[in-house]
Protein backbone atom coordinates (compact mmCIF):
# COMPACT_ATOMS: atom_id res chain seq x y z
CA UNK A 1 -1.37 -60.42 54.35
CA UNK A 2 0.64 -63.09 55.96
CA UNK A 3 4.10 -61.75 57.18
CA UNK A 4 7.33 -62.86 55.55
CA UNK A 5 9.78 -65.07 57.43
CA UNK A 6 12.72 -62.47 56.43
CA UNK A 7 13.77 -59.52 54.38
CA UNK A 8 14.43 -61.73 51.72
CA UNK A 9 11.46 -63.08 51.55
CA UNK A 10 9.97 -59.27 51.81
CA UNK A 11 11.88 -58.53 48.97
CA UNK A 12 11.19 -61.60 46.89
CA UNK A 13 7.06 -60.56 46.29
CA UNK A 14 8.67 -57.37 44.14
CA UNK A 15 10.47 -59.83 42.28
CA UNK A 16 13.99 -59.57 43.22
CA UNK A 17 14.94 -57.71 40.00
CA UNK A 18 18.60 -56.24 39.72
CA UNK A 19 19.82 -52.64 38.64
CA UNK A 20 17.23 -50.67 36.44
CA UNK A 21 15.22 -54.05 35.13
CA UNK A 22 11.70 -52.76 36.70
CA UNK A 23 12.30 -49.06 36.43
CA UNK A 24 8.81 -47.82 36.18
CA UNK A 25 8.91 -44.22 35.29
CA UNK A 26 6.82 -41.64 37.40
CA UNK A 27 6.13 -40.30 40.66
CA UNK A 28 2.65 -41.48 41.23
CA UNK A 29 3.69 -44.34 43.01
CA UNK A 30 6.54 -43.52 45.28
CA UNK A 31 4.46 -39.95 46.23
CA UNK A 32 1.57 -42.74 46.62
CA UNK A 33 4.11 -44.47 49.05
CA UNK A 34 5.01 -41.67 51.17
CA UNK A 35 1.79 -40.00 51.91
CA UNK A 36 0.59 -41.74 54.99
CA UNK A 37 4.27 -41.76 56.22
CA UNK A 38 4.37 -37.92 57.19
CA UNK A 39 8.03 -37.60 56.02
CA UNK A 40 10.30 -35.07 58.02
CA UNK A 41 12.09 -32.70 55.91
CA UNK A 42 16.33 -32.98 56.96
CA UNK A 43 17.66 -29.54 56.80
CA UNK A 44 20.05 -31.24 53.71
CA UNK A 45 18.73 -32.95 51.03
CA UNK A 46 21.60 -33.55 48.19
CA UNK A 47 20.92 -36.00 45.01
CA UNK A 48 23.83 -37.25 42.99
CA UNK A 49 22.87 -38.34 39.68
CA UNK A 50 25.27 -39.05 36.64
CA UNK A 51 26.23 -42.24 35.20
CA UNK A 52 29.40 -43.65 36.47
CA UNK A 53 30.29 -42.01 40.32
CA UNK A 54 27.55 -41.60 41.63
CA UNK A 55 28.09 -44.17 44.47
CA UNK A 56 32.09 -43.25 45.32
CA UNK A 57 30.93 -39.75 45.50
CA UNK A 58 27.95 -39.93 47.88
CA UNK A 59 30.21 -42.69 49.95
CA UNK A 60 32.57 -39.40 49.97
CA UNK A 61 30.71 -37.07 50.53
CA UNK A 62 28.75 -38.85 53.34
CA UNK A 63 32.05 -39.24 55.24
CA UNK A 64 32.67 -35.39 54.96
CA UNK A 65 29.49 -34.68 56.62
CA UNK A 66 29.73 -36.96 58.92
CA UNK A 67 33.37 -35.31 59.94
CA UNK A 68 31.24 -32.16 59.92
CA UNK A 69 28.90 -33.32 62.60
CA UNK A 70 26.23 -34.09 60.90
CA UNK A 71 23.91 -37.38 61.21
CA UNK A 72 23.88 -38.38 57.86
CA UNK A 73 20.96 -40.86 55.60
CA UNK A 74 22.89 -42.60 53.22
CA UNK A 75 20.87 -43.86 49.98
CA UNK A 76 22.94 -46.11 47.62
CA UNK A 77 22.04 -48.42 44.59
CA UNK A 78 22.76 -51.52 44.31
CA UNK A 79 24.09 -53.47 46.99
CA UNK A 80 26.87 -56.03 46.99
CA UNK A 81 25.59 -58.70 49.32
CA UNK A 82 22.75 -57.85 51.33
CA UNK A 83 19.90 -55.36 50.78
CA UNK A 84 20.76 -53.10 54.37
CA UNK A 85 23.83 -51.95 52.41
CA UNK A 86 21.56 -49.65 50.59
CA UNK A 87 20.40 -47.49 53.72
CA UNK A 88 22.46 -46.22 55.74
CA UNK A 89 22.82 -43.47 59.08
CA UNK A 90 25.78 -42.58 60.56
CA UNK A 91 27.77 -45.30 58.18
CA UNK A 92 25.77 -47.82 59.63
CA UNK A 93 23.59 -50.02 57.89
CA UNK A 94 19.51 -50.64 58.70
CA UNK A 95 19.18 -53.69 60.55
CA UNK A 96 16.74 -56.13 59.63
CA UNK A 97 14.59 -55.44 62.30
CA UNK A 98 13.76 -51.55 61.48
CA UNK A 99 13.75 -52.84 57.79
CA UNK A 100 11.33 -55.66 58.28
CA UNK A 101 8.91 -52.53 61.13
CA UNK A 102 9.42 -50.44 57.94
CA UNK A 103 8.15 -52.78 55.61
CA UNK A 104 5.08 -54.31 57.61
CA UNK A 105 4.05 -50.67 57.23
CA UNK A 106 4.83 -50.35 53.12
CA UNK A 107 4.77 -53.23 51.15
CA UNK A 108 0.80 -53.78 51.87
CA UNK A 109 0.40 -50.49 49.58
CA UNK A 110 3.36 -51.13 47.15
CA UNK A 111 2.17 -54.49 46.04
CA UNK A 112 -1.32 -53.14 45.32
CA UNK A 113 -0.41 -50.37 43.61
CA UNK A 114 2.20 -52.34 41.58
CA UNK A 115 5.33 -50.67 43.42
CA UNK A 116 8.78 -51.09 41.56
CA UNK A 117 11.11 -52.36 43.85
CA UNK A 118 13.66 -49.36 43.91
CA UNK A 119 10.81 -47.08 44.37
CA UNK A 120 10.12 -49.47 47.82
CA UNK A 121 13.99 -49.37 48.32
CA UNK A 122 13.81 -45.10 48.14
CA UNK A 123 10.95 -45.32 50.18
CA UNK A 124 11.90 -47.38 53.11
CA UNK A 125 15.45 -45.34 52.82
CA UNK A 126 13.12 -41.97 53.28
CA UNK A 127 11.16 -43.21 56.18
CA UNK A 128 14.13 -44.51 57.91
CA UNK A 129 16.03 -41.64 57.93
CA UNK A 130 12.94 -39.64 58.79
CA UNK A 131 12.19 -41.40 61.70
CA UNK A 132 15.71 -40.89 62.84
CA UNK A 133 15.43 -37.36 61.98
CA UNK A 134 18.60 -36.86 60.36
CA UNK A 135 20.72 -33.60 59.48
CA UNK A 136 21.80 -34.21 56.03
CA UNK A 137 20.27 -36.93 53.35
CA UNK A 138 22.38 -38.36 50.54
CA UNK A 139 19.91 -39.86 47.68
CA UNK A 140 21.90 -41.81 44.70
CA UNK A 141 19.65 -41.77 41.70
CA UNK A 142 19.03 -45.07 39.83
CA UNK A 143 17.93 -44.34 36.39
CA UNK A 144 18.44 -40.81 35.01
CA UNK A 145 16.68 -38.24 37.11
CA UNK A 146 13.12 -36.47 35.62
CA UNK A 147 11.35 -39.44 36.18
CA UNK A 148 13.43 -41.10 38.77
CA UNK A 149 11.78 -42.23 42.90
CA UNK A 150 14.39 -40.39 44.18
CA UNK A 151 12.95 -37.15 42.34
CA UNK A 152 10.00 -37.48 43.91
CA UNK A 153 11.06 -35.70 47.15
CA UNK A 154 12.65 -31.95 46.88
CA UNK A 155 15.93 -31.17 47.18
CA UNK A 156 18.79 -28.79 48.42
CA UNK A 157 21.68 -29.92 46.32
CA UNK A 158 22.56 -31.48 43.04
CA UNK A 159 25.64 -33.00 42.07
CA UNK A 160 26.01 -34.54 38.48
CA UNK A 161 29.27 -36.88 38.04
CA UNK A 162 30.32 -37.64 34.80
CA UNK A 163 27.24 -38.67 31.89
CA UNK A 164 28.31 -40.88 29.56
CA UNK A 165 25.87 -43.66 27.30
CA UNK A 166 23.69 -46.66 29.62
CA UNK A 167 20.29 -47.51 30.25
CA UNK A 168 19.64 -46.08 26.70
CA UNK A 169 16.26 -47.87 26.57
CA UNK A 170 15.25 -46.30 28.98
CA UNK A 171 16.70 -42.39 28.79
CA UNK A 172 17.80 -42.31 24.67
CA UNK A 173 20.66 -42.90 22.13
CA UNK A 174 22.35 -40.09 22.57
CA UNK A 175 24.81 -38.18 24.86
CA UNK A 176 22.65 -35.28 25.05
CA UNK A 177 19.39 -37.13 25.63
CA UNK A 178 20.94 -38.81 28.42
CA UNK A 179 22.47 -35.74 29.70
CA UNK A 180 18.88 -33.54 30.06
CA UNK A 181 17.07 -36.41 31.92
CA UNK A 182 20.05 -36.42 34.22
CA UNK A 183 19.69 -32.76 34.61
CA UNK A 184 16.45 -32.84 36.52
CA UNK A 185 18.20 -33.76 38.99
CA UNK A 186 19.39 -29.51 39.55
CA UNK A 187 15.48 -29.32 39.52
CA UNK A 188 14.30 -26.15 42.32
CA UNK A 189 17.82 -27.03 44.16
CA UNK A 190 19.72 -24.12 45.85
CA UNK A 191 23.00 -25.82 44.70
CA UNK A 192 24.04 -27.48 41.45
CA UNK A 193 27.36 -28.66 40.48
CA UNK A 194 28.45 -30.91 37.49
CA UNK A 195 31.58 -32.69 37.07
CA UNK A 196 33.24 -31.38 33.70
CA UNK A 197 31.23 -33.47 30.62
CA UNK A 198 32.06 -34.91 27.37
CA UNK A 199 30.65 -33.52 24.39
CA UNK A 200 27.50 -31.46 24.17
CA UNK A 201 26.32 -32.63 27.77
CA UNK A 202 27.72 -30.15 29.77
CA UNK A 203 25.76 -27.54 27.43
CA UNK A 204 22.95 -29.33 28.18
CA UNK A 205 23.35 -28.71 31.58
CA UNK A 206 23.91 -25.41 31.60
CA UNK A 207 21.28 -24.67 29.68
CA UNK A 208 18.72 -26.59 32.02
CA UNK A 209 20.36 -24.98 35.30
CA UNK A 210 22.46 -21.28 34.43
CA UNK A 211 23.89 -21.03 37.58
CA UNK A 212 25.40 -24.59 37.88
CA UNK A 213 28.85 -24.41 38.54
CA UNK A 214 31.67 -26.96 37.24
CA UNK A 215 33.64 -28.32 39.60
CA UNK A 216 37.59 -28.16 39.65
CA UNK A 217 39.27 -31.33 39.43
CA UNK A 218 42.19 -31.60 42.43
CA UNK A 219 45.07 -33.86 42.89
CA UNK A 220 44.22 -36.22 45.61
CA UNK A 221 47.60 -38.11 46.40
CA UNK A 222 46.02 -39.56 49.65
CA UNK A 223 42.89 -41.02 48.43
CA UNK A 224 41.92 -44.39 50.21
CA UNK A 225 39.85 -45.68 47.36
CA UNK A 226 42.27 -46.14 43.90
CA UNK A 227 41.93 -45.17 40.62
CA UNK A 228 42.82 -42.16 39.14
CA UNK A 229 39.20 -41.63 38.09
CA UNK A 230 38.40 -41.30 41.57
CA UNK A 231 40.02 -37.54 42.27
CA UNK A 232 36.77 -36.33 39.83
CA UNK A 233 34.16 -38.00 42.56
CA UNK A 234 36.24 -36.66 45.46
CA UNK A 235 36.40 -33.52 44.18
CA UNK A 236 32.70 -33.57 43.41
CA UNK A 237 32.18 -33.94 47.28
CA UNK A 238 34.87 -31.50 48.30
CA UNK A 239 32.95 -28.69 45.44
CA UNK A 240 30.25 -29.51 47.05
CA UNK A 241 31.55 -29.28 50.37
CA UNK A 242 32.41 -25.80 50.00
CA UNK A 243 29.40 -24.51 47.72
CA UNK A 244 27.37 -25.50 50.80
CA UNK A 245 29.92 -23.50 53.19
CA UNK A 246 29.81 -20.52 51.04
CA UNK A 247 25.76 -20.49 51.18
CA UNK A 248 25.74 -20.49 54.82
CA UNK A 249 24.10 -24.38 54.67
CA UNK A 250 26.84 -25.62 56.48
CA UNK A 251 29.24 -24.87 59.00
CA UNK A 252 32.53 -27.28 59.00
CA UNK A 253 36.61 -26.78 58.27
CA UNK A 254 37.17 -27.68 54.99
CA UNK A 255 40.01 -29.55 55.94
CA UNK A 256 38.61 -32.09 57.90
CA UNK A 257 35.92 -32.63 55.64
CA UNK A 258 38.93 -33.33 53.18
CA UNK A 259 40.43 -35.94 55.59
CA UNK A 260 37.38 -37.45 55.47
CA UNK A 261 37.22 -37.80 51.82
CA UNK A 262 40.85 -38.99 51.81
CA UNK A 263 40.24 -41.49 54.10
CA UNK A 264 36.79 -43.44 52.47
CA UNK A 265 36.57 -46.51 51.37
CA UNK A 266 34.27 -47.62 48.55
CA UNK A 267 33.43 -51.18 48.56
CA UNK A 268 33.39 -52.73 44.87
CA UNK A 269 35.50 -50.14 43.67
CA UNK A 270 39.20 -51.48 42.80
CA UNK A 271 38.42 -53.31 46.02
CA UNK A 272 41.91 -55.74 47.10
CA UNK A 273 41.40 -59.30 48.18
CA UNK A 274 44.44 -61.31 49.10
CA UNK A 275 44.11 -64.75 48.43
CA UNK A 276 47.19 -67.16 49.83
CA UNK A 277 49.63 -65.30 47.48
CA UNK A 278 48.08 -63.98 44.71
CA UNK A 279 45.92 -60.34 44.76
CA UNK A 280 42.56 -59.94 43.15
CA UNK A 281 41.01 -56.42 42.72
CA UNK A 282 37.59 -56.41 42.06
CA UNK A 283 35.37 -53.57 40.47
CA UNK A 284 31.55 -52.61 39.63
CA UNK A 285 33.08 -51.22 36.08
CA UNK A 286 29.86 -52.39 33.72
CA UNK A 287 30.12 -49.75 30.90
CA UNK A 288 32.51 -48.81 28.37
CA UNK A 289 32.89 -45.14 30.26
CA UNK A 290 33.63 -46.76 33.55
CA UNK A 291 36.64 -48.97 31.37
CA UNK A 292 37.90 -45.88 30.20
CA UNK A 293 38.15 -44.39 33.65
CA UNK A 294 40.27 -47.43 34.73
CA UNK A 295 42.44 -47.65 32.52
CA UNK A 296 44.80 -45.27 33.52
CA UNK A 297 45.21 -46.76 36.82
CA UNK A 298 45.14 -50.26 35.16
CA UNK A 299 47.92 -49.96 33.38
CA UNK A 300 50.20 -49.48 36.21
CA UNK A 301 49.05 -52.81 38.24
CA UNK A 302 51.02 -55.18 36.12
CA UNK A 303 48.29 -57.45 36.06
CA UNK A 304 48.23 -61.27 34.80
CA UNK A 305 44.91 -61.72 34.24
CA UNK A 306 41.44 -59.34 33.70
CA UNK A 307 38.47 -61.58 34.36
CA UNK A 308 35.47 -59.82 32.46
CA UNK A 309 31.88 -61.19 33.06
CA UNK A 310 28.79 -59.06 32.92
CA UNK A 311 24.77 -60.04 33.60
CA UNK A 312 22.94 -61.37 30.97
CA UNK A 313 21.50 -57.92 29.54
CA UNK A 314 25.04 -56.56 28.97
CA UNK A 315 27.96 -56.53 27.36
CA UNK A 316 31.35 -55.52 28.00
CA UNK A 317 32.72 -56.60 24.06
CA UNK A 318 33.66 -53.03 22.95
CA UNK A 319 35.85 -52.70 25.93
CA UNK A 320 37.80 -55.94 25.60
CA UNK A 321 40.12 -54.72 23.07
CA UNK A 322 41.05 -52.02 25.63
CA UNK A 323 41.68 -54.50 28.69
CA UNK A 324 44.01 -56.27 26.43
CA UNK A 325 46.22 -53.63 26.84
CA UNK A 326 46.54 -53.82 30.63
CA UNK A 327 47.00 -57.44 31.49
CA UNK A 328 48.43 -61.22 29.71
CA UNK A 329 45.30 -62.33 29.77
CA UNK A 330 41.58 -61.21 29.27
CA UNK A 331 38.83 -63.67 30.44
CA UNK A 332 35.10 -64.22 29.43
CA UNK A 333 32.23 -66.15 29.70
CA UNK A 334 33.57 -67.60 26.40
CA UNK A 335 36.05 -69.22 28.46
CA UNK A 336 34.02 -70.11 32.06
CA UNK A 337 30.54 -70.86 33.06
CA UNK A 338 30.57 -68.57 35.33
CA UNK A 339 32.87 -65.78 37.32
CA UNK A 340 33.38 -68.49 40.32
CA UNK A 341 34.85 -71.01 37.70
CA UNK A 342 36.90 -68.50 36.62
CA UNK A 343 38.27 -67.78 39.58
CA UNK A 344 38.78 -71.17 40.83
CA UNK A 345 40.81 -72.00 38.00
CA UNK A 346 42.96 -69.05 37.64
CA UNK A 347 43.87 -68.97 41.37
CA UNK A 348 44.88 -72.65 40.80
CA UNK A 349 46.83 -72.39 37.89
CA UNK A 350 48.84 -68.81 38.81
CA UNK A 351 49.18 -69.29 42.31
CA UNK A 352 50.81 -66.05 41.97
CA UNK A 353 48.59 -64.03 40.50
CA UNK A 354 47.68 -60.63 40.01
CA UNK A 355 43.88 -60.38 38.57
CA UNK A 356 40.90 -57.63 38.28
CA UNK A 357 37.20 -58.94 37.92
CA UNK A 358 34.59 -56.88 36.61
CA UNK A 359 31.74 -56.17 34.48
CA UNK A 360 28.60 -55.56 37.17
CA UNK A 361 27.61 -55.25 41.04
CA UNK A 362 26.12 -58.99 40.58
CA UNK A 363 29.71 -59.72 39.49
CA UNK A 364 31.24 -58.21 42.19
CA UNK A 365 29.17 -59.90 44.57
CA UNK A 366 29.81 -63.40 43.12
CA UNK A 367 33.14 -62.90 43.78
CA UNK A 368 32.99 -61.47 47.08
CA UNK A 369 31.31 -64.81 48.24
CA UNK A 370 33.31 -67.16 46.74
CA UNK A 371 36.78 -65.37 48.39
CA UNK A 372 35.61 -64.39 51.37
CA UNK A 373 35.00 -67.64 52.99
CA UNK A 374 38.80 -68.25 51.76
């Protein structure tokens, strides 16, 4: 096997696919993939699964046990620009040179066993952090949870943000469907907490784990990252936090574990640009839910314009009537090629402005390129 001139060219043999596009059910594969690596067990192990969250609260929660000090794996799907964003110790990315060691030493056995390319992405996250033998491992889940890579490994602690309809070809129609492949994450953990749930979900829960506890949603008037939808992932982390405090898992002041969670920074999430003299906010919202969650906060930006575009196997059309409530203007790909035309225009025309893009992570990072050279 000839070696690969860089990480993107690594990453190009497992097709480059984005979000859950190759999920592959199953642990055959990933367990297949970790064998010969002789993974160290941290003393923490703590999967956040849900549907919309899941990132700002292990982002959160990774800073709080950091503040504790802990040497915290980071695990977080998808990335903005660059693949290292994904893996992550101490806050710090991987470097392409431990990712491309890593990957001399896994992709031989992923391509022949027809690896999906988040199960490679959990697995080089897994060996990294065991080779740096860390305290405490964060593991986002990608696609529900009972048959999800990052299931494959056991767990401590389960945290569950809010479930709410997506990647219903993969996990079903309904709310409740969704909600007990999500629960698998609580699976043989010594912790399990939920974020409160719509509908029949949080029965689902309980039912799957009886001692799960709900956590209490706090006023967070010091939060770094915005949106009002953001005190539920905080407090997530904080719930958790203390559960592991409580259980004798962790020794740390609660308080400056709270500072820390204050004080995070979420990139893609209501993320500010300043462009000459207008202000663009730009956000990984790609589901009606994650709309919902924004709106609240929306409506007090006095925005001109929302700029909506979403990948090609999604839509964002239920939640336009809703945007038009929060801005002049709402934006598609009826009206632009693409989210960079979009953007060139509007900044040219309201120079200004006050505009919101969203609709996906590959949306987000389209406009992250095209401003940050400017």
């Amino acid at each position: 096997m000839n070696k690969p001139e860089s990480i993107e060219s690594w990453l190009e043999q497992l097709g480059q696919p984005s979000a859950d596009r190759d999920y592959k059910p199953g642990h055959a594969r990933m367990l297949d993939l970790l064998e010969p690596l002789h993974l160290q067990r941290p003393k923490l192990r703590i999967r956040i699964a849900g549907t919309n969250g899941k990132g700002s609260t292990a982002f959160m929660l990774a800073a709080a046990l950091r503040a504790c000090g802990l040497k915290v794996g980071l695990y977080t799907s998808p990335h903005i620009l660059k693949f290292n964003e994904r893996i992550r110790m101490g806050g710090i990315e991987i470097t392409d040179e431990e990712l491309t060691g890593l990957m001399e030493r896994l992709m031989p056995q992923a391509l022949k066993i027809g690896a999906s390319y988040f199960e490679v992405a959990t697995a080089l996250a897994l060996a990294h952090f065991s080779n740096a033998n860390v305290d405490a491992e964060i593991l986002e889940a990608g696609v529900g949870a009972r048959l999800d890579a990052t299931t494959a490994v056991e767990a401590d602690v389960a945290l569950i943000t809010p479930i709410a309809l997506d990647h219903q070809n993969w996990l079903g129609d309904t709310l409740e469907q969704i909600a007990l492949e999500k629960a698998y994450a609580m699976q043989e953990c010594n912790i399990s907490i939920s974020a409160p749930q719509a509908g029949e979900a949080e029965a689902i829960l309980c039912d799957f784990a009886p001692k799960m506890q709900i956590a209490e949603i706090e006023d967070w008037p010091n939060l770094s990252t915005p949106g009002s939808h953001q005190h539920i992932n905080a407090s997530l982390a904080m719930s958790a936090i203390k559960a592991m405090i409580d259980h004798g898992m962790l020794k740390c002041s609660p308080d400056r574990a709270k500072q820390a969670i204050e004080s995070t920074v979420v990139p893609g999430r209501l993320q500010k640009v300043i462009y000459d003299k207008s202000t663009v906010w730009i956000d990984a919202a790609h589901n009606r839910h994650a709309v919902e969650a924004l709106l609240p906060t929306l409506k007090e930006m006095s925005l001109d314009t929302i700029i909506v575009f979403t990948r090609e196997d999604r839509s964002l059309v239920d939640s336009l009537e809703l945007l038009s409530d929060c801005a002049d203007r709402v934006i598609t790909d009826a009206d632009y090629a693409n989210v960079t035309d979009a953007l060139n225009a509007e900044l040219q025309s309201h120079t200004n402005g006050r505009f919101l893009i969203l609709g996906s992570f590959i949306t987000v990072a389209a406009a992250i390129k095209h401003l940050q050279p400017r």
